[in-house]
N, C-alpha and C. Protein backbone atom coordinates (compact mmCIF):
# COMPACT_ATOMS: atom_id res chain seq x y z
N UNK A 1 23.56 93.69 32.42
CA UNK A 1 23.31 94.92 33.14
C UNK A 1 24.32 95.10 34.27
N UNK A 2 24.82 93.86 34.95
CA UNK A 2 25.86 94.30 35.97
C UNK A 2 27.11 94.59 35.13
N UNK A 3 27.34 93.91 34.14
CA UNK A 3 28.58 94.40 33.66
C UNK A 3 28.58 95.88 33.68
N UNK A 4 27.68 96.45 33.33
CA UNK A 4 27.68 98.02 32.77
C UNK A 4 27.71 98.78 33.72
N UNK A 5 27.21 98.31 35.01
CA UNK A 5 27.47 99.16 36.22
C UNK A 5 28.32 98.55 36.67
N UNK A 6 29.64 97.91 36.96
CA UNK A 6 30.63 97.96 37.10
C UNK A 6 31.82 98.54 36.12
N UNK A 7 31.19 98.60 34.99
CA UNK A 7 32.27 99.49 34.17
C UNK A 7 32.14 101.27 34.50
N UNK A 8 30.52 101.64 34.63
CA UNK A 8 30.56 102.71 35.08
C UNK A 8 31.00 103.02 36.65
N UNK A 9 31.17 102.19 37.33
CA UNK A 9 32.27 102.38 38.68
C UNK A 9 33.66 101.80 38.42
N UNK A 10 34.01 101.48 37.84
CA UNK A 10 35.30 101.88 37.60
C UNK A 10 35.87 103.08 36.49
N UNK A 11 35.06 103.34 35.85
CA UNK A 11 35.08 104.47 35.06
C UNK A 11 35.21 106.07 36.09
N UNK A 12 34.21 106.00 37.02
CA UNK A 12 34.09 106.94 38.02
C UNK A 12 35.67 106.74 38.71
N UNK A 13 35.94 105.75 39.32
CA UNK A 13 37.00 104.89 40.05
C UNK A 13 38.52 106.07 39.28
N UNK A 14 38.38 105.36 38.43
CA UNK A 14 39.65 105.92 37.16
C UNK A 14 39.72 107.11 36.93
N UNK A 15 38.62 108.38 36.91
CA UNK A 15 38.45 109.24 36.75
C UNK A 15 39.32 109.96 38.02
N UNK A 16 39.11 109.37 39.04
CA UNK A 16 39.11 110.13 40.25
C UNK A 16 40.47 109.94 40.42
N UNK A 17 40.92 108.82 40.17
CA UNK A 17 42.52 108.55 40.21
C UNK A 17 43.37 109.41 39.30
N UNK A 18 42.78 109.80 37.95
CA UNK A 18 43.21 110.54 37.21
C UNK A 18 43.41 112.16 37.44
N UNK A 19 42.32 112.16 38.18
CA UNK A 19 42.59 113.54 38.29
C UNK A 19 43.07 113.82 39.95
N UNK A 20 43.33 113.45 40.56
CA UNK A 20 43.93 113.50 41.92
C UNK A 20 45.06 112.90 42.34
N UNK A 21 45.73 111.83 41.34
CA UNK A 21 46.87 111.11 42.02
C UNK A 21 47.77 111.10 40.35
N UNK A 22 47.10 110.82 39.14
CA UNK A 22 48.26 110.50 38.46
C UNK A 22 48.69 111.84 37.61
N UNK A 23 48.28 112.69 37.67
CA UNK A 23 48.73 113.76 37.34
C UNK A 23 49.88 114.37 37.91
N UNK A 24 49.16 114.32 39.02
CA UNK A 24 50.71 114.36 40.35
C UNK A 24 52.18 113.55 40.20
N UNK A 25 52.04 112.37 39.82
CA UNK A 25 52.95 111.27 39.74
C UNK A 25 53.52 111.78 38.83
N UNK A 26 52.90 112.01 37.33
CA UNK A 26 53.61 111.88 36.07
C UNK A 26 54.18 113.18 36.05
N UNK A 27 54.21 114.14 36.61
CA UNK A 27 54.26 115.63 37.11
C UNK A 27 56.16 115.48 37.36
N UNK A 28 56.04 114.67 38.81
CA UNK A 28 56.79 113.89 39.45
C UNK A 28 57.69 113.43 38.91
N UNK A 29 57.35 112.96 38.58
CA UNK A 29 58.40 111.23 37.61
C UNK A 29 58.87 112.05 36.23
N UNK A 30 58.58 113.39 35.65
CA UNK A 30 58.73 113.70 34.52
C UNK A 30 60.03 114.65 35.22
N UNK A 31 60.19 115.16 36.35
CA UNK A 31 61.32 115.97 36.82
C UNK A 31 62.24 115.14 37.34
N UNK A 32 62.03 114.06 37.69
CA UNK A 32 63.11 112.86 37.88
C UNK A 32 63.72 112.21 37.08
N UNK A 33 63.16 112.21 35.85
CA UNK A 33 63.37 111.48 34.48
C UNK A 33 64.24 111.93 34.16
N UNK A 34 64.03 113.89 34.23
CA UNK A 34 65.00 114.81 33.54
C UNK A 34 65.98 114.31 34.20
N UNK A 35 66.18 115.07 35.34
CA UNK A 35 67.50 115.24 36.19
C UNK A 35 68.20 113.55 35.93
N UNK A 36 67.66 113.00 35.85
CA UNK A 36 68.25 111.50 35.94
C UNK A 36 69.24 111.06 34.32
N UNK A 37 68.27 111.57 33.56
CA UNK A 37 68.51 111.12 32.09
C UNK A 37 70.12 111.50 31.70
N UNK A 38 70.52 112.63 32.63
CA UNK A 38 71.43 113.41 31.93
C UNK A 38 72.70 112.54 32.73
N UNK A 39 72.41 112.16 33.61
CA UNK A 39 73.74 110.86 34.34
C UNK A 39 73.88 109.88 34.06
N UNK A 40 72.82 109.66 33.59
CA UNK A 40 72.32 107.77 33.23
C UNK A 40 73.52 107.30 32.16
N UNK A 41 74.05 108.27 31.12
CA UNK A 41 75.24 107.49 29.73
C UNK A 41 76.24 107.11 30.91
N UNK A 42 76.41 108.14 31.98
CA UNK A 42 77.73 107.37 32.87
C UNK A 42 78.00 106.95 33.82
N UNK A 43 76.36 106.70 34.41
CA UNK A 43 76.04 105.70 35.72
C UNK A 43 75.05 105.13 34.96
N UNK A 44 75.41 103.40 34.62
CA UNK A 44 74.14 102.59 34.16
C UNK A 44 73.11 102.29 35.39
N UNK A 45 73.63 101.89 36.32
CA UNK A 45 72.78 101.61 37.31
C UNK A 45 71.65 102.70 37.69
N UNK A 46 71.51 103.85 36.89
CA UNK A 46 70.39 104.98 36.72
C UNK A 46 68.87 104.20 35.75
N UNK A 47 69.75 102.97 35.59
CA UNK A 47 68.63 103.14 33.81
C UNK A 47 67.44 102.32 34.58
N UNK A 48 67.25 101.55 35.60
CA UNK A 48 66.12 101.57 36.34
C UNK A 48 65.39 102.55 36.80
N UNK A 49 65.72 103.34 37.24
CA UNK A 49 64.80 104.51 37.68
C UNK A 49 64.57 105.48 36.80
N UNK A 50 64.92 105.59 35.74
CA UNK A 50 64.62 106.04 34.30
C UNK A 50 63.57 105.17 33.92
N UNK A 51 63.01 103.75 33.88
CA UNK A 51 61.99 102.71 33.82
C UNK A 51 60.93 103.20 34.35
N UNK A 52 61.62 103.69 35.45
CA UNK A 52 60.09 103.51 36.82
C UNK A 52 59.61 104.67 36.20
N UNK A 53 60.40 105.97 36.46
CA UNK A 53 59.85 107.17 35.91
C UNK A 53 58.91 107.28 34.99
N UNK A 54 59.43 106.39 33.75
CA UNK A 54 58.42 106.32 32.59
C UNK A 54 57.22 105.59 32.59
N UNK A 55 57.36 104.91 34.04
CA UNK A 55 56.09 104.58 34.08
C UNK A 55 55.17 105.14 35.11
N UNK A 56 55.65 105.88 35.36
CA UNK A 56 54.68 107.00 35.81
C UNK A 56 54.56 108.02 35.27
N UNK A 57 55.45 108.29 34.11
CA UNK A 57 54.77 109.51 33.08
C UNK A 57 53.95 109.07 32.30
N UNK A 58 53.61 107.96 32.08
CA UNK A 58 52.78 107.05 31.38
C UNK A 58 51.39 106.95 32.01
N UNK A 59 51.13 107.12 33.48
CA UNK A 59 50.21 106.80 34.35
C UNK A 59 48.90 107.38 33.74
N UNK A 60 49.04 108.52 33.40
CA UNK A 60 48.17 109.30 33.35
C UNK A 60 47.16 108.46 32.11
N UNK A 61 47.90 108.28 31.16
CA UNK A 61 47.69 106.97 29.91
C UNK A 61 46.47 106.28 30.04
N UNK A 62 47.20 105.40 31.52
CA UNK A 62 47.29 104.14 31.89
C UNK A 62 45.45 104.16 32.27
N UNK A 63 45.34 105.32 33.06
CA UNK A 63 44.76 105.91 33.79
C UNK A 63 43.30 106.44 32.67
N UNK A 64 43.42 106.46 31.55
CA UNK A 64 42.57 107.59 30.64
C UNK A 64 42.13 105.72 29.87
N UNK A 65 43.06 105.24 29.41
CA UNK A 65 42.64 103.88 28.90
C UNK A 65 41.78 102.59 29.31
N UNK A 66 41.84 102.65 31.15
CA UNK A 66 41.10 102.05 31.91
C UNK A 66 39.45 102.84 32.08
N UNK A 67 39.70 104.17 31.78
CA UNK A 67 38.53 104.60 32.20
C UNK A 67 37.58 104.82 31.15
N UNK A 68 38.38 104.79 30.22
CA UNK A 68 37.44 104.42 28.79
C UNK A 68 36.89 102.96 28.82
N UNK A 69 37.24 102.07 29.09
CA UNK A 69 37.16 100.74 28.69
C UNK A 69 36.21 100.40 30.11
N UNK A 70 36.07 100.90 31.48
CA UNK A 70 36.12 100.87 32.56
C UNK A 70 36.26 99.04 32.84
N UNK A 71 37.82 99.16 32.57
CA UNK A 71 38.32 98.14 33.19
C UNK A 71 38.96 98.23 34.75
N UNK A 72 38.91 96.80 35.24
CA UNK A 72 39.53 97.34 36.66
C UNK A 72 41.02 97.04 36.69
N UNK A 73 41.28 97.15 37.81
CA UNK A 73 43.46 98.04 37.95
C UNK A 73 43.82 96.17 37.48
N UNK A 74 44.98 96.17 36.25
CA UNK A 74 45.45 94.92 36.08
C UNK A 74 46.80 95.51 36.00
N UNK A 75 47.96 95.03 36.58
CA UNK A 75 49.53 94.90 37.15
C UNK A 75 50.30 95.33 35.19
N UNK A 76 49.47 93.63 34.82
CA UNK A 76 50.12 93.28 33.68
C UNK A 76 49.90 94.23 32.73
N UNK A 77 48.89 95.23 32.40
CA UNK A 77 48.65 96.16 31.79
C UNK A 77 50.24 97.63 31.70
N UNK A 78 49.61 97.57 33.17
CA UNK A 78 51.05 98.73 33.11
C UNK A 78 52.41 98.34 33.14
N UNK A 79 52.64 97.27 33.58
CA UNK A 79 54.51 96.39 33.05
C UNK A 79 54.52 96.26 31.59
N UNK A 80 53.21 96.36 30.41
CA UNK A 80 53.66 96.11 29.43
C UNK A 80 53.08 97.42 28.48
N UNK A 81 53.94 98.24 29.82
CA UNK A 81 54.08 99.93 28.50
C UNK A 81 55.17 100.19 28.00
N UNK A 82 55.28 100.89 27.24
CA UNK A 82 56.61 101.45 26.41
C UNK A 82 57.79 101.68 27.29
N UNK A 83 58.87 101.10 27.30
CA UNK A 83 60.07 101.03 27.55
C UNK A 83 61.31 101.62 27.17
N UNK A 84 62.53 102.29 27.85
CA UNK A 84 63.23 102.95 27.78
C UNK A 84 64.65 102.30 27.32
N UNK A 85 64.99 101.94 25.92
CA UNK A 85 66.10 101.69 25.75
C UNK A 85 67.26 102.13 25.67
N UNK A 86 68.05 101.88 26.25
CA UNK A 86 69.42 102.50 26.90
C UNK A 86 70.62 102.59 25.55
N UNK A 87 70.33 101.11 24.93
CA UNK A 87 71.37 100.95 24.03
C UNK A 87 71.41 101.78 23.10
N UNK A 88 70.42 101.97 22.72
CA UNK A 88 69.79 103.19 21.65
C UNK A 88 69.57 104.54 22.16
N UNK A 89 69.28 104.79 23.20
CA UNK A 89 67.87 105.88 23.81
C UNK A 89 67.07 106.37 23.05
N UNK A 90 66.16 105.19 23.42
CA UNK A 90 64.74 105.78 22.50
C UNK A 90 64.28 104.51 22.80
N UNK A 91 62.52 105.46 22.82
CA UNK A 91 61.40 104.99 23.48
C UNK A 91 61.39 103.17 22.75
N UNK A 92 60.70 102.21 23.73
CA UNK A 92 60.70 100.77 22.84
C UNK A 92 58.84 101.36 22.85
N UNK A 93 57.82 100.64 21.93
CA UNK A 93 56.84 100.32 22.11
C UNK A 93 56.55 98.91 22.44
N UNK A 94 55.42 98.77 23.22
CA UNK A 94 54.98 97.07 23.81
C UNK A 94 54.73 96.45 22.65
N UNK A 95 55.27 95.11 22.77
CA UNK A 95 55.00 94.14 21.94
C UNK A 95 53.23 93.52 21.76
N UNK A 96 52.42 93.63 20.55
CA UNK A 96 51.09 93.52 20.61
C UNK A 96 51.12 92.08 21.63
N UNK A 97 49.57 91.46 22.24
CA UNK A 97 49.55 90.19 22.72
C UNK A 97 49.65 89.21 21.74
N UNK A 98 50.12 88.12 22.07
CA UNK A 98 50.18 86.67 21.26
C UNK A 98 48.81 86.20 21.09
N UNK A 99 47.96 86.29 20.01
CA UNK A 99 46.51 85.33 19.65
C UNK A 99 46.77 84.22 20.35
N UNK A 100 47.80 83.35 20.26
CA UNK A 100 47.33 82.24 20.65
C UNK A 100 46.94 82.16 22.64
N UNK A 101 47.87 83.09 23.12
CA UNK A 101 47.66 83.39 24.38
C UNK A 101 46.79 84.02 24.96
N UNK A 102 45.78 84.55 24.25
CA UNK A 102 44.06 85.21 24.21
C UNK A 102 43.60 83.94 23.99
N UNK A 103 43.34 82.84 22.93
CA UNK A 103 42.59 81.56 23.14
C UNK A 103 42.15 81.17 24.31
């Protein structure tokens, strides 16, 4: 029974973040992305903040997936979202977890 009322407060938690802060961000980060994307083939040192960006256009995601599950805020969750490859350009997807590293 406590589990379930802590999932429904972080569910509430997530909700509220979703609709007041990461909308905003990914809003944000999606007009920075642009303007950025188009310099980035001839300034590499862009292709970090092309990263960050995408992970805040991602937020919103991040944000809808926690609040389904009502899990609480984990770091490692959002470092292992889809990634921006340069060599290619085009989106990477996260590598699934290792079974043996769930054991």
């Amino acid at each position: 029974m406590a589990r379930s009322g802590q999932q429904l407060v972080w569910t509430l938690i997530w909700l509220l973040i979703l609709i007041f802060i990461s909308l905003w961000i990914a809003s944000i980060s999606a007009e920075i992305y642009v303007l950025v994307s188009i310099f980035t083939p001839f300034v590499s040192g862009l292709e970090p903040i092309l990263e960050l960006c995408m992970k805040g256009i991602n937020f919103p995601m991040f944000c809808s997936q926690n609040m389904k599950t009502g899990e609480s805020f984990s770091r490692d969750d959002l470092d292992n979202g889809p990634k921006y490859d340069t060599q290619t350009n085009e989106m990477t997807e996260p590598n699934p977890p290792d079974p043996q590293s769930l054991a």
